[in-house]
Protein backbone atom coordinates (compact mmCIF):
# COMPACT_ATOMS: atom_id res chain seq x y z
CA UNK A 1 56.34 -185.70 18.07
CA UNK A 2 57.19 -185.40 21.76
CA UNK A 3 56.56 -187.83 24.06
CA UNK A 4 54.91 -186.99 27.61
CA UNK A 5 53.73 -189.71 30.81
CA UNK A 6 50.47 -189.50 28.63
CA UNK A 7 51.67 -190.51 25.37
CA UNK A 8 52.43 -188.57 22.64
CA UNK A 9 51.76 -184.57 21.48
CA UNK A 10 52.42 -183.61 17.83
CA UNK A 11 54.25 -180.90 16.99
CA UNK A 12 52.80 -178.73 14.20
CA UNK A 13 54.25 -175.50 12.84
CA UNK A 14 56.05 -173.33 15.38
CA UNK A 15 55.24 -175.54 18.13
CA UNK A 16 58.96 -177.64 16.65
CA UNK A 17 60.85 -174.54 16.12
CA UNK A 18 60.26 -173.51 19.84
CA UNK A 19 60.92 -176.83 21.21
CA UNK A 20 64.27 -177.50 18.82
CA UNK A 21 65.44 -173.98 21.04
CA UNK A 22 64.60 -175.42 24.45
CA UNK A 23 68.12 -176.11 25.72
CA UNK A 24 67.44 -175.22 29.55
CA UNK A 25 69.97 -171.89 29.36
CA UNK A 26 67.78 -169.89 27.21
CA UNK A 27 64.74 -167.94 28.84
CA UNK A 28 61.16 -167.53 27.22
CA UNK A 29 62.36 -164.38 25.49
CA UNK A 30 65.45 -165.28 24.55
CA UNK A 31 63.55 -167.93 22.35
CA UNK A 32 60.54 -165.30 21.11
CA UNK A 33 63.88 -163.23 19.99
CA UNK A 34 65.19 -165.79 17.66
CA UNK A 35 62.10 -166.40 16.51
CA UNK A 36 61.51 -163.07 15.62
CA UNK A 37 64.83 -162.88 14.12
CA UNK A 38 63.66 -166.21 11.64
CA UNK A 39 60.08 -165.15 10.71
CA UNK A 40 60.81 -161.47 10.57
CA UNK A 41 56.95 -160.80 8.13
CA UNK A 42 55.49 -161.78 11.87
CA UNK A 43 54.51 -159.64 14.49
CA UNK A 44 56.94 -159.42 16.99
CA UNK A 45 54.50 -159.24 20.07
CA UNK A 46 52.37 -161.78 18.23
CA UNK A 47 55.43 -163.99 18.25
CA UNK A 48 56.99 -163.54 21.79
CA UNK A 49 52.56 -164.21 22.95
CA UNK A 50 52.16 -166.94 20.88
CA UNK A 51 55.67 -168.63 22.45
CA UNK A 52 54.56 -167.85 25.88
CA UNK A 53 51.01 -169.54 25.21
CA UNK A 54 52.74 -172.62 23.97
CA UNK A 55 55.12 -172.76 26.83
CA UNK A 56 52.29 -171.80 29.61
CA UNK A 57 50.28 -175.04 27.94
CA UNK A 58 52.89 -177.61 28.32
CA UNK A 59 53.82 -176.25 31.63
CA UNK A 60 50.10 -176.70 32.52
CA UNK A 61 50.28 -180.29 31.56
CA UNK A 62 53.59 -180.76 33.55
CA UNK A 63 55.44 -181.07 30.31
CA UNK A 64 58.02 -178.32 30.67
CA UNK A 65 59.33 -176.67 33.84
CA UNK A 66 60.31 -173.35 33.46
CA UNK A 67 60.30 -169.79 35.43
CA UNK A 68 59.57 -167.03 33.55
């Protein structure tokens, strides 16, 4: 579950494993990387996408700040 100004989003799947590596040093790839490193069966491309769409929706929301 994390909590935003609107209320509440739950997490499902990946969606906690890339948030649990947001720690503000890290950069969008950095994350898809250890990702990739954890579900190595995956796609790598379809990984370091799918984080990017994730992030790119909760910056759209005004969740997360980030430069990419």
């Amino acid at each position: 579950m994390l909590l935003v100004p609107e209320g509440a989003l739950r997490l499902k799947g990946a969606a906690s494993e890339i948030i649990a590596l947001i720690d503000g040093q890290r950069s969008v790839e950095a994350i898809a990387t250890l990702l990739q490193q954890k579900h190595t069966a995956t796609d790598s491309s379809q990984i370091a996408a799918e984080v990017k769409q994730f992030l790119e929706k909760l910056h759209a929301r005004s969740v997360l700040l980030y430069n990419d």
